[in-house]
Protein backbone atom coordinates (compact mmCIF):
# COMPACT_ATOMS: atom_id res chain seq x y z
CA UNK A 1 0.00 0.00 0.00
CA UNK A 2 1.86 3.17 -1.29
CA UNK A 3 1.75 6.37 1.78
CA UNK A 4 -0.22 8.50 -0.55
CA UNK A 5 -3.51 6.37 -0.05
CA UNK A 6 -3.05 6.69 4.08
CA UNK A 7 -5.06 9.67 5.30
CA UNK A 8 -3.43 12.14 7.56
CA UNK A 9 -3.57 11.72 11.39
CA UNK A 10 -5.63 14.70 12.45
CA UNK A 11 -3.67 16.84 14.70
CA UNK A 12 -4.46 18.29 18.27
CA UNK A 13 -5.37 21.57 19.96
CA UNK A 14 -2.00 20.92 21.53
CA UNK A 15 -0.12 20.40 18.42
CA UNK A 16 -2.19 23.76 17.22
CA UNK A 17 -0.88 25.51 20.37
CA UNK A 18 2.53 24.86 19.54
CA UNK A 19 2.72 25.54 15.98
CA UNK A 20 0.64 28.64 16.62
CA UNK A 21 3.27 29.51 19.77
CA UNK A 22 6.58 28.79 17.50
CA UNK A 23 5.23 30.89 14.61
CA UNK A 24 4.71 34.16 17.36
CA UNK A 25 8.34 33.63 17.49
CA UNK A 26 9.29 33.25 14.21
CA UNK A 27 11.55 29.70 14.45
CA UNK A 28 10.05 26.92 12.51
CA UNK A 29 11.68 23.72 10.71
CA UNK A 30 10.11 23.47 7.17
CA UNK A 31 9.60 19.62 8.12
CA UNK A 32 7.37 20.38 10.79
CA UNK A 33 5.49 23.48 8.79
CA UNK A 34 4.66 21.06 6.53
CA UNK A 35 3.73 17.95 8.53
CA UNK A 36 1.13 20.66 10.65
CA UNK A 37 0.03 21.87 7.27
CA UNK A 38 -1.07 17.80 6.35
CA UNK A 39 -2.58 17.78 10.30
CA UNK A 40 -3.74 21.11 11.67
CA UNK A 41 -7.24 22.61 9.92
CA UNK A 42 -7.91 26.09 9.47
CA UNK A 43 -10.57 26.61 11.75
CA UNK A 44 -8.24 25.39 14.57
CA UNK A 45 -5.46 27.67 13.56
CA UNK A 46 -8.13 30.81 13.88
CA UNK A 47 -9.49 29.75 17.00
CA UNK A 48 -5.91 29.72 18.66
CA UNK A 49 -4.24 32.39 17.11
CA UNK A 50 -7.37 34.94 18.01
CA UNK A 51 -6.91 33.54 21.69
CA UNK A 52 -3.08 34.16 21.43
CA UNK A 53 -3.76 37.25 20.31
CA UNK A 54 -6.37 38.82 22.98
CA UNK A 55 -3.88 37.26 25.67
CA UNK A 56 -0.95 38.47 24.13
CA UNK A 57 -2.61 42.28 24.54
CA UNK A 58 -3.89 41.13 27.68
CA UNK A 59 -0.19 40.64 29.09
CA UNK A 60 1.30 43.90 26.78
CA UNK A 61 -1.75 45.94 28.84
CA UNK A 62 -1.24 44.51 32.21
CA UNK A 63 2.36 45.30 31.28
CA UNK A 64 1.91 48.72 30.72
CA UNK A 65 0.09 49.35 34.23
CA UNK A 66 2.50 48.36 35.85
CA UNK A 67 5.40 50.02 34.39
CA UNK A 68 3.16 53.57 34.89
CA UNK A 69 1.76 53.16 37.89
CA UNK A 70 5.63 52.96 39.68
């Protein structure tokens, strides 16, 4: 049976989480882009980068308070 006909695992929110968490940083093996690519599906991708997003501005405002009100 040739690897073409096997369909892709499905990934996890956890595998989403991570690929979602490298590319805030910027660091990611072309392997791995393209084995989440085959796994991850769109709608999981939007879900956790929106929720990276609001806590990332979250933190960056709680940040700021902080830093002005010493």
């Amino acid at each position: 049976m040739s690897q073409d006909l096997v369909p892709p695992k499905k990934g996890s929110i956890f595998r989403t989480i991570v690929a979602i968490a490298w590319s805030f940083i910027g660091i990611r093996k072309s392997s791995e882009f393209q084995e989440d690519i085959a796994r991850i599906t769109p709608l999981h991708i939007m879900l956790v980068g929106f929720v990276a997003i609001f806590l990332f501005v979250i933190g960056l405002m709680l940040l700021v308070k902080l830093v002005v009100a010493t």
